[in-house]
C-alpha atoms as a PDB file:
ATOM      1  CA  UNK A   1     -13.317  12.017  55.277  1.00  0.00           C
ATOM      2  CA  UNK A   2     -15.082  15.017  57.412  1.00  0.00           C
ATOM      3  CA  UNK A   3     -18.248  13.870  58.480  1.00  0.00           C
ATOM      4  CA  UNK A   4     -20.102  17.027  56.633  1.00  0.00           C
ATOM      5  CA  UNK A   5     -19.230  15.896  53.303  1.00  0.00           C
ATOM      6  CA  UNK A   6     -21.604  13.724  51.246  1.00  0.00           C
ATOM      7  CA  UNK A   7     -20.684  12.696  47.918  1.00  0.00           C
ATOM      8  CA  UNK A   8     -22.960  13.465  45.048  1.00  0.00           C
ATOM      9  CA  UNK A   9     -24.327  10.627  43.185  1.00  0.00           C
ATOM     10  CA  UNK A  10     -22.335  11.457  39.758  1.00  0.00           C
ATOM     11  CA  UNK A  11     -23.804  11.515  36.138  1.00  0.00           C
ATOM     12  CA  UNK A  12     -23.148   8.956  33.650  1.00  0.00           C
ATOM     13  CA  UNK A  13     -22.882  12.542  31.204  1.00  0.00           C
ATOM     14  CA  UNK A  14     -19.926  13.888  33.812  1.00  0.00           C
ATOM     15  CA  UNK A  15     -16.298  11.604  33.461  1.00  0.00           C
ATOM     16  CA  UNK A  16     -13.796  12.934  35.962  1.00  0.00           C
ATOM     17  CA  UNK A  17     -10.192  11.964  33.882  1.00  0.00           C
ATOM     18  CA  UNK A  18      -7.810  12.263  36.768  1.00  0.00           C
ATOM     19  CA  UNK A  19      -4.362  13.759  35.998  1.00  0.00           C
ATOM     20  CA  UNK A  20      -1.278  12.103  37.978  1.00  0.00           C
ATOM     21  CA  UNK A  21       2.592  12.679  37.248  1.00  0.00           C
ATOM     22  CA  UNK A  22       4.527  11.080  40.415  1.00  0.00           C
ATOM     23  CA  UNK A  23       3.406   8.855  42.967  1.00  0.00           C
ATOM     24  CA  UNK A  24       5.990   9.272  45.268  1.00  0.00           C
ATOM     25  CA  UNK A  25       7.315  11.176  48.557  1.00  0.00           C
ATOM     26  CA  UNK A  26       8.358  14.970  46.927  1.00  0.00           C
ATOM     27  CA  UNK A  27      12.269  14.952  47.290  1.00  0.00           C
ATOM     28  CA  UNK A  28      13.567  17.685  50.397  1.00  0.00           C
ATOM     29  CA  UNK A  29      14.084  19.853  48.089  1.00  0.00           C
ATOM     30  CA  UNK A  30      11.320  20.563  45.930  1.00  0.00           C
ATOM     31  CA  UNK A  31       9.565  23.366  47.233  1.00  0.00           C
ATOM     32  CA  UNK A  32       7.568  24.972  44.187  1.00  0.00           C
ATOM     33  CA  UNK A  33       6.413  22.513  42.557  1.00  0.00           C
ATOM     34  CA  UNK A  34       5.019  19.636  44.754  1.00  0.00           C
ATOM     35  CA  UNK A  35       1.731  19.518  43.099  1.00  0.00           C
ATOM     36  CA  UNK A  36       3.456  17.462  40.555  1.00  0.00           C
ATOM     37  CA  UNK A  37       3.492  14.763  43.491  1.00  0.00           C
ATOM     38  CA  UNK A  38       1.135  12.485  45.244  1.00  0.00           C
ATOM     39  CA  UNK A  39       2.484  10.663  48.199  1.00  0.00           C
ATOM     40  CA  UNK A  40       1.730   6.720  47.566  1.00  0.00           C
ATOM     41  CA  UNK A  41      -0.568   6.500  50.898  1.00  0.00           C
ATOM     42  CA  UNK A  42      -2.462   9.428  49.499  1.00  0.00           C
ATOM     43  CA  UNK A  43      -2.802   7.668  45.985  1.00  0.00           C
ATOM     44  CA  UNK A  44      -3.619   3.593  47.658  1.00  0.00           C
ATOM     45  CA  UNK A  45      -6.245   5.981  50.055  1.00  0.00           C
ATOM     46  CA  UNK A  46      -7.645   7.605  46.823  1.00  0.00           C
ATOM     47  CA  UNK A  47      -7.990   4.937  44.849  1.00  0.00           C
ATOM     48  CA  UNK A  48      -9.671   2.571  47.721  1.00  0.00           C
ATOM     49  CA  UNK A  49     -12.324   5.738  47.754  1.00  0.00           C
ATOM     50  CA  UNK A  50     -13.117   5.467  44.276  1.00  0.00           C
ATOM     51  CA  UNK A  51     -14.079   1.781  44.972  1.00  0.00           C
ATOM     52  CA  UNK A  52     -16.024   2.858  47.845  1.00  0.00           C
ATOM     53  CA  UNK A  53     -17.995   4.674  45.692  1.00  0.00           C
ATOM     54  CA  UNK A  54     -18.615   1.955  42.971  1.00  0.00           C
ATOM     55  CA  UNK A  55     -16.072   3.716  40.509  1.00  0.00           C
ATOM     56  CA  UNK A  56     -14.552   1.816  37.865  1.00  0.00           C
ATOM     57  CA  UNK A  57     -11.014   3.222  36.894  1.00  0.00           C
ATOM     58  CA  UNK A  58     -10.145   2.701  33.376  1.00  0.00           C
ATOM     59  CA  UNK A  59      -7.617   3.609  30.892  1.00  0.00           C
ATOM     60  CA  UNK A  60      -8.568   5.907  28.372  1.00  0.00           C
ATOM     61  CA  UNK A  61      -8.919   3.132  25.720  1.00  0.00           C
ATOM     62  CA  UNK A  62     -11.163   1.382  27.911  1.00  0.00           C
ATOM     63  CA  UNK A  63     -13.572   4.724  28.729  1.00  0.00           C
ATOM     64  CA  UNK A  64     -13.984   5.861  24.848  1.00  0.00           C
ATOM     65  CA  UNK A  65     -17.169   4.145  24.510  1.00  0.00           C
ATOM     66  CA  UNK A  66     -18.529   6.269  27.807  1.00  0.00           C
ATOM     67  CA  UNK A  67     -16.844   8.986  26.159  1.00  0.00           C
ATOM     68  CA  UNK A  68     -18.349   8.613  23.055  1.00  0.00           C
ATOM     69  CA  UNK A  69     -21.524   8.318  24.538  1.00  0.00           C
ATOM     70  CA  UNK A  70     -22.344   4.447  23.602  1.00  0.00           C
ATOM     71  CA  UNK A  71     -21.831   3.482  27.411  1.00  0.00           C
ATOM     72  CA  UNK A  72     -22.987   4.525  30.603  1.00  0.00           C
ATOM     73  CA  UNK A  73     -21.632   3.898  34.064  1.00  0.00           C
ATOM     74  CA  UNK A  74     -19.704   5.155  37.165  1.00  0.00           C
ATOM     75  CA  UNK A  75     -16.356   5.442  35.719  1.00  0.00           C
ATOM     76  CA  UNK A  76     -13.297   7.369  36.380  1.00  0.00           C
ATOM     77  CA  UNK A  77     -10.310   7.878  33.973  1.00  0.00           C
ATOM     78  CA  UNK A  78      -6.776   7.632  35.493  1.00  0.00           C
ATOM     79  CA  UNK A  79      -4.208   9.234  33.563  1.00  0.00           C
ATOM     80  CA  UNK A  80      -0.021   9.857  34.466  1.00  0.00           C
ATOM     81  CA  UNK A  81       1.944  12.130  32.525  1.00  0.00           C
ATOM     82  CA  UNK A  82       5.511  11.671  32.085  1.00  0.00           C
ATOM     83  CA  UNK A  83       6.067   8.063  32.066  1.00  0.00           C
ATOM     84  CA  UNK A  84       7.879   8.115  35.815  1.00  0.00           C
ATOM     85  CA  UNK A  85       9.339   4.903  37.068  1.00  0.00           C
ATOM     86  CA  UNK A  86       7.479   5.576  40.695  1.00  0.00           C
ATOM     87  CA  UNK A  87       4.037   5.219  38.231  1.00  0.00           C
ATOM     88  CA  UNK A  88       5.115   1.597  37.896  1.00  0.00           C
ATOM     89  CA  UNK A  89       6.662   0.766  41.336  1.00  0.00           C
ATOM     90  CA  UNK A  90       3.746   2.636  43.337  1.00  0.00           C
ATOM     91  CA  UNK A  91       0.918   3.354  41.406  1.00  0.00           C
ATOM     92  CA  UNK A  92       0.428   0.007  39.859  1.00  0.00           C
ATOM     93  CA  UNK A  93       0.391  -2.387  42.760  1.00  0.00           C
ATOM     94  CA  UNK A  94      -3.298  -0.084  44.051  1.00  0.00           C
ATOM     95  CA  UNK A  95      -4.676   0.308  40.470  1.00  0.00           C
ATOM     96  CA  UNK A  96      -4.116  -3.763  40.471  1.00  0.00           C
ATOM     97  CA  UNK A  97      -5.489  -4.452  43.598  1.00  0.00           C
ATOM     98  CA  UNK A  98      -8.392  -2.973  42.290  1.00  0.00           C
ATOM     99  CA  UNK A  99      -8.909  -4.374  39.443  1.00  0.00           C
ATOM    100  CA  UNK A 100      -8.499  -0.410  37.926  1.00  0.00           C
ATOM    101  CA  UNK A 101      -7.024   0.331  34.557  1.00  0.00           C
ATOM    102  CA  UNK A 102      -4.872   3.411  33.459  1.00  0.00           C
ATOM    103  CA  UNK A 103      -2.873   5.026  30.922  1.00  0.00           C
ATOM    104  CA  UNK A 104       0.859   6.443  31.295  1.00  0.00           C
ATOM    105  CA  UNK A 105       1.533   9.151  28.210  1.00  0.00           C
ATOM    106  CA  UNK A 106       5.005   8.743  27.973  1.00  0.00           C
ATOM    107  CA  UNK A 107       8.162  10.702  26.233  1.00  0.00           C
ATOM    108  CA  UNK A 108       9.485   8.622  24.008  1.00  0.00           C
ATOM    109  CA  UNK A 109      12.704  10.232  23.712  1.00  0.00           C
ATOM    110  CA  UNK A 110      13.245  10.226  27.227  1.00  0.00           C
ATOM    111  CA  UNK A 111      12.578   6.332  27.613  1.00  0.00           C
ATOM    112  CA  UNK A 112      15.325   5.253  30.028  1.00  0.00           C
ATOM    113  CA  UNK A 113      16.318   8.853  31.460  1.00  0.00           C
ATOM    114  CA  UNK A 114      15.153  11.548  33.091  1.00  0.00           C
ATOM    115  CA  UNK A 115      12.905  14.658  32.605  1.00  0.00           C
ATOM    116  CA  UNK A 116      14.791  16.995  31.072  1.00  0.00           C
ATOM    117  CA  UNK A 117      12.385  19.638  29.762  1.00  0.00           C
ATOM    118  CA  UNK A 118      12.410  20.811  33.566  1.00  0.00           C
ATOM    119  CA  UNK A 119      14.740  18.987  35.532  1.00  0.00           C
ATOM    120  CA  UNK A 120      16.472  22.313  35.674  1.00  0.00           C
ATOM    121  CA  UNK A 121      13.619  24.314  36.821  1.00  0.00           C
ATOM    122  CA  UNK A 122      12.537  21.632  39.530  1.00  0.00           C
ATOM    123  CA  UNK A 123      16.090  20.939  40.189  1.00  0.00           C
ATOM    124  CA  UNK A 124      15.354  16.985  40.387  1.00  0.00           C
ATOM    125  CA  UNK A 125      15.913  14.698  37.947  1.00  0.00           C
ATOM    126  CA  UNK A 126      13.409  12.170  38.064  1.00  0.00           C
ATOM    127  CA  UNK A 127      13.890   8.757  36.153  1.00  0.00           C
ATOM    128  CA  UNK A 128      11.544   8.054  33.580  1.00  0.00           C
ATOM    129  CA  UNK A 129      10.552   4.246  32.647  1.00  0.00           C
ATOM    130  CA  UNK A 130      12.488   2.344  30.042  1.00  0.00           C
ATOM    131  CA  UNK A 131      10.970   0.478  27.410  1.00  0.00           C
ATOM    132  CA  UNK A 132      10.857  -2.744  29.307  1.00  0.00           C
ATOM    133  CA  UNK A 133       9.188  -0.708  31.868  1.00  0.00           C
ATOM    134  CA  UNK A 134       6.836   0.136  29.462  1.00  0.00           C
ATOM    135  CA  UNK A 135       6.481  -3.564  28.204  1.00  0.00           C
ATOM    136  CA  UNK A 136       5.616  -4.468  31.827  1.00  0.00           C
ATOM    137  CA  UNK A 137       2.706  -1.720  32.480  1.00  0.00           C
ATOM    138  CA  UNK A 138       1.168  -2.859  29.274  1.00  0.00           C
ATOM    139  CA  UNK A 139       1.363  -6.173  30.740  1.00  0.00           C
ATOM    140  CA  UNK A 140      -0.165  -6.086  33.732  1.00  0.00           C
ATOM    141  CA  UNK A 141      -3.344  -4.755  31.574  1.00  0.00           C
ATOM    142  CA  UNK A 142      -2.482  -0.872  31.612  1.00  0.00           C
ATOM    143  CA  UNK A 143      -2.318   1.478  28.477  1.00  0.00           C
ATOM    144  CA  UNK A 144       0.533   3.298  27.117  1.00  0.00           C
ATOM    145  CA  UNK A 145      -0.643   6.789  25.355  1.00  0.00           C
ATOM    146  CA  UNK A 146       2.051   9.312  23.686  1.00  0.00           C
ATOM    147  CA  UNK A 147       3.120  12.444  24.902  1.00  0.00           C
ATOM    148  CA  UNK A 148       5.415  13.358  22.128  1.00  0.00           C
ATOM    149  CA  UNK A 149       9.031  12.720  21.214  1.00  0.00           C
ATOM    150  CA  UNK A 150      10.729  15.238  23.778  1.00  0.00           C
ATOM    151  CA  UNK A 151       8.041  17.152  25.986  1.00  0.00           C
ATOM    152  CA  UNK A 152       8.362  20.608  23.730  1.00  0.00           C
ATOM    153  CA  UNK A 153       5.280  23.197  23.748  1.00  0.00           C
ATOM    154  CA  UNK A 154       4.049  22.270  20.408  1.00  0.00           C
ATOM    155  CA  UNK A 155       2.491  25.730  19.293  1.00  0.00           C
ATOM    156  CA  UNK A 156       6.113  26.779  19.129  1.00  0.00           C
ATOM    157  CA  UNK A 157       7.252  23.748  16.729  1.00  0.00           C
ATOM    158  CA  UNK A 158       7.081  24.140  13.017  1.00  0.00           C
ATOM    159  CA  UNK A 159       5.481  22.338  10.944  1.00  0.00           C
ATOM    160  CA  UNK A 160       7.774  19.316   9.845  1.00  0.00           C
ATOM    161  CA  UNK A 161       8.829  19.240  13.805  1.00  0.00           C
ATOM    162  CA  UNK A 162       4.962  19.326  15.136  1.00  0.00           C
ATOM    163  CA  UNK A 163       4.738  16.386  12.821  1.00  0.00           C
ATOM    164  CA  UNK A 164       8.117  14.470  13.986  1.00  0.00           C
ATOM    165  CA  UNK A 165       6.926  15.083  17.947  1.00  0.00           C
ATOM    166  CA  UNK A 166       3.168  13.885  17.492  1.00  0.00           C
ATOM    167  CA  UNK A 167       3.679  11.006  14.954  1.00  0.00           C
ATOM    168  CA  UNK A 168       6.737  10.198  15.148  1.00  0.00           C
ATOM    169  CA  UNK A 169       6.828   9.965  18.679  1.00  0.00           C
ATOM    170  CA  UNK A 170       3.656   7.636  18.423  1.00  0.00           C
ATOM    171  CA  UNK A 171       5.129   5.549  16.163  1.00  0.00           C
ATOM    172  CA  UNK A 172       8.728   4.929  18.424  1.00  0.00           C
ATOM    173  CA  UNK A 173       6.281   4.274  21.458  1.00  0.00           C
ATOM    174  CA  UNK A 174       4.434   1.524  19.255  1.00  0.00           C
ATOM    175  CA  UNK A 175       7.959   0.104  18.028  1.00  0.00           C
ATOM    176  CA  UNK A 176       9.111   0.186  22.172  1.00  0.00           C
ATOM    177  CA  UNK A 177       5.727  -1.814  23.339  1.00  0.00           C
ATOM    178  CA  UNK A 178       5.257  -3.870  20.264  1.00  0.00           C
ATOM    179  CA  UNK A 179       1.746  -2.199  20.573  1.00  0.00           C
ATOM    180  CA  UNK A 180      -0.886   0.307  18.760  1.00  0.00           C
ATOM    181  CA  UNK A 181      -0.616   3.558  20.884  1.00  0.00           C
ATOM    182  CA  UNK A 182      -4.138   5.800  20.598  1.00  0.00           C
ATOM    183  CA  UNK A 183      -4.102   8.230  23.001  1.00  0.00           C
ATOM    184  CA  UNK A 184      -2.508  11.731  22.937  1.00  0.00           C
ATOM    185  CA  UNK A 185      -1.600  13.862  25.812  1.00  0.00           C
ATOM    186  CA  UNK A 186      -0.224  17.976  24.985  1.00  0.00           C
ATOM    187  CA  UNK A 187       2.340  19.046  26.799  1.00  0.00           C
ATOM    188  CA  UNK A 188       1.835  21.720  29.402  1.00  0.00           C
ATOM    189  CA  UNK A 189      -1.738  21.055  27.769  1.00  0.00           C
ATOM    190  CA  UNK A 190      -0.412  23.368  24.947  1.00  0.00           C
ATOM    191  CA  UNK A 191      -2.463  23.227  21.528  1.00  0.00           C
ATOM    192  CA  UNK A 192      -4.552  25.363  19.275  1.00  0.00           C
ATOM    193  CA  UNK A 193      -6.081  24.193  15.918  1.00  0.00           C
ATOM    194  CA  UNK A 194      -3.338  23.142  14.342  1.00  0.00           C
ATOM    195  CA  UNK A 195      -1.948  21.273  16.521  1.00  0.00           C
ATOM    196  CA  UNK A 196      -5.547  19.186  17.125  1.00  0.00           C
ATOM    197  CA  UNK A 197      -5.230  18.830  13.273  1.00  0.00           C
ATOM    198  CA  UNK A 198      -2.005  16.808  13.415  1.00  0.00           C
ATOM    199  CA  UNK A 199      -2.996  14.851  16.182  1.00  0.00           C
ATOM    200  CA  UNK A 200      -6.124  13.704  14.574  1.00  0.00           C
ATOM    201  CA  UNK A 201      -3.855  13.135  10.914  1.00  0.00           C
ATOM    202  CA  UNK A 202      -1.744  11.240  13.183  1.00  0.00           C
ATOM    203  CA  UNK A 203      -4.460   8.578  13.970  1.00  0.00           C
ATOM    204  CA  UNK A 204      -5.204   9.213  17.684  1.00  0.00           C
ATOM    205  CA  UNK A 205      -8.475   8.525  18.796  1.00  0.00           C
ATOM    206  CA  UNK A 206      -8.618  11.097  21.493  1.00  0.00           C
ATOM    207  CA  UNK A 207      -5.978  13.723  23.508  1.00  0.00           C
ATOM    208  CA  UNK A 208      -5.918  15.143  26.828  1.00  0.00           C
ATOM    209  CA  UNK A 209      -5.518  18.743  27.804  1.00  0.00           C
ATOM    210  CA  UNK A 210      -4.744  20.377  31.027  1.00  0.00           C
ATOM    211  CA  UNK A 211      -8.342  22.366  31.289  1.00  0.00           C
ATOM    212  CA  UNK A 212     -10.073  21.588  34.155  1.00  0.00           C
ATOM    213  CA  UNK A 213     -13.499  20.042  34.074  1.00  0.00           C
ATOM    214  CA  UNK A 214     -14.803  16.811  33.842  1.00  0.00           C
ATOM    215  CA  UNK A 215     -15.390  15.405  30.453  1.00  0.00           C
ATOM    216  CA  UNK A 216     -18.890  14.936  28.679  1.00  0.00           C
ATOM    217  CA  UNK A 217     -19.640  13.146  25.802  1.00  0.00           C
ATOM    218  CA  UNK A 218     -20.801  16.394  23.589  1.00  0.00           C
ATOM    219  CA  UNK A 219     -17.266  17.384  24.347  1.00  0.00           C
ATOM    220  CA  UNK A 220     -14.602  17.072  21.564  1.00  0.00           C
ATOM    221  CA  UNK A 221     -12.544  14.062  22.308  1.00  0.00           C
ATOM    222  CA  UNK A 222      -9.390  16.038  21.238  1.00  0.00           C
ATOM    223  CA  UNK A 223      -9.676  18.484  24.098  1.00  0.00           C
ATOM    224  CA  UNK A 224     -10.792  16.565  26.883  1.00  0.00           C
ATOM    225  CA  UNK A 225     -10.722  18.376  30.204  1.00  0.00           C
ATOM    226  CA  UNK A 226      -9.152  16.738  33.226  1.00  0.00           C
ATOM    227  CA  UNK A 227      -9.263  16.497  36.982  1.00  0.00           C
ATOM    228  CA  UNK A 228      -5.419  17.333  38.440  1.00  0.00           C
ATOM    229  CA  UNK A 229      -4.654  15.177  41.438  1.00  0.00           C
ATOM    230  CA  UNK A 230      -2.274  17.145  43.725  1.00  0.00           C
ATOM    231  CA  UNK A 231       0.136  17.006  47.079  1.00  0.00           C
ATOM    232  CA  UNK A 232      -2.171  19.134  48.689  1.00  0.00           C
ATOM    233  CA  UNK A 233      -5.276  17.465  48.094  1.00  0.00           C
ATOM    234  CA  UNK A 234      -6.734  15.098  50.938  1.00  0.00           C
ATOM    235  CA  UNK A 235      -9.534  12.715  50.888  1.00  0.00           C
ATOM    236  CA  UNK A 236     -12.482  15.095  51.524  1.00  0.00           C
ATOM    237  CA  UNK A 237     -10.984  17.946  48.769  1.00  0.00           C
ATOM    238  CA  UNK A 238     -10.613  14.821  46.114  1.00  0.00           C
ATOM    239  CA  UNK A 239     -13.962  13.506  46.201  1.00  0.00           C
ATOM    240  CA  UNK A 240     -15.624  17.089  46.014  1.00  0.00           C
ATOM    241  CA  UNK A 241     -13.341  17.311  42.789  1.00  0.00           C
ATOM    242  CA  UNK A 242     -14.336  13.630  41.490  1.00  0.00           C
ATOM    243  CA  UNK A 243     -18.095  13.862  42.721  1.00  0.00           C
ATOM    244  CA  UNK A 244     -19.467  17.186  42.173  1.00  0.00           C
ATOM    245  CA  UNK A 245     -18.863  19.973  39.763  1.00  0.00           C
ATOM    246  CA  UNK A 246     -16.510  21.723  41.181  1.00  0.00           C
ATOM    247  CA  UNK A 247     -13.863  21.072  38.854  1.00  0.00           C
ATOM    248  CA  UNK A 248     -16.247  22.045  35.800  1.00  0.00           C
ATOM    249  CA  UNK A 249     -17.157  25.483  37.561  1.00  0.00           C
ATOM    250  CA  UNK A 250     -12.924  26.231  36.826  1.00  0.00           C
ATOM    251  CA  UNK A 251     -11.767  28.341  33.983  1.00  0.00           C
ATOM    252  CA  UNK A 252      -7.930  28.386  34.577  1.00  0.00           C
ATOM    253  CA  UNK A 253      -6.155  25.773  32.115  1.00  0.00           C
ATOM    254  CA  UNK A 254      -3.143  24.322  34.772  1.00  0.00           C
ATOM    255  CA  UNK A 255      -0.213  24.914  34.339  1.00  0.00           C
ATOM    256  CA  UNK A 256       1.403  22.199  34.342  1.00  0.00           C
ATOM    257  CA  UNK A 257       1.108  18.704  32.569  1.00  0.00           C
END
């Protein structure tokens, strides 16, 4: 870290909810899109700093009663969308080492494959966990959270398939992990008030966006705000974005998620 930078001491009102997809090396030929990638020396480097700081990573299940305002503490949320098999081989070694918690919102049509809602834009197609994979995060102590049936933009799904994507989708990841699933994550972060409507009908207890910000516990727990951790991001530029608000200050939703 550059020796200017100081990190704030953070508010127990201010919850950074980091946003991960792959924790691997970005493939040659990605060129466009390697935000959707941290390196795993970047990720063990980042999650060592959080402990530096006296950060306590949870899952989301575990951070709802800071959310909710019943707890206070230094915490910070670590989230992966997707459901990628490098979350399991390289992420979860450093979360266990230590002693962090996370969730994975996973596709649960896409259990065992690949990412096919952009595989053609990115030109990779990246394997996705199976549900033994799953069965093994949950495990070692992590959460599993939905992320619908097949990774659509849900404004554009009618009714009876908005309904198929959130709950049924939450209700094939349960069946895969033998396991209540309670957390919600929109793809591409895309929602409006219908779509929060089914997700709370569908028994979540809370869902993710793509907004940036940190999350505060006047904030409505279906449109949390989150932190994206990216490629380009080294030590110094992540802690401004977990320490400060910097992140909060952002009005562009990302695009991505």
């Amino acid at each position: 870290m550059s020796a200017r930078f100081t990190p704030r001491a953070p508010t127990t009102r201010a919850v950074p909810i980091l946003m991960y997809h792959n924790i691997s090396e970005p493939p040659p030929e990605i060129r466009t899109h390697r935000a959707l990638y941290v390196t795993p020396r970047r990720f063990a480097a980042q999650m060592r700093l959080l402990r530096h700081l006296g950060y306590l990573g949870l899952s989301m299940s575990q951070a709802m009663p800071y959310l909710r305002g019943e707890r206070t503490g230094r915490i910070a949320v670590i989230t992966f969308d997707d459901g990628y098999r490098d979350n399991l081989d390289n992420a979860l070694p450093e979360l266990l080492r230590h002693g962090f918690t996370a969730t994975c919102y996973a596709v649960s049509g896409r259990l065992g494959q690949h990412n096919a809602w952009d595989a053609g834009q990115l030109g990779v197609r990246k394997p996705i966990m199976a549900a033994a994979d799953l069965r093994r995060w949950c495990g070692a102590g992590m959460e599993i959270g939905a992320h619908t049936r097949s990774h659509p933009k849900l404004t554009q799904c009618g009714a009876a398939a908005l309904r198929d994507e959130i709950g049924g989708g939450k209700r094939a990841l349960e069946d895969a992990i033998g396991a209540s699933v309670s957390q919600f994550c929109y793809p591409y972060g895309d929602h409006d008030d219908a779509v929060v409507n089914v997700v709370r009908r569908a028994g979540f207890d809370a869902a993710v966006t793509t907004q940036r910000g940190r999350a505060r516990v006047e904030r409505d727990l279906f449109r949390l705000p989150r932190v994206a951790i990216c490629y380009r991001h080294l030590l110094p530029s992540f802690a401004w974005r977990v320490t400060t608000g910097y992140e909060d200050r952002q009005k562009r939703a990302m695009a991505y998620g």
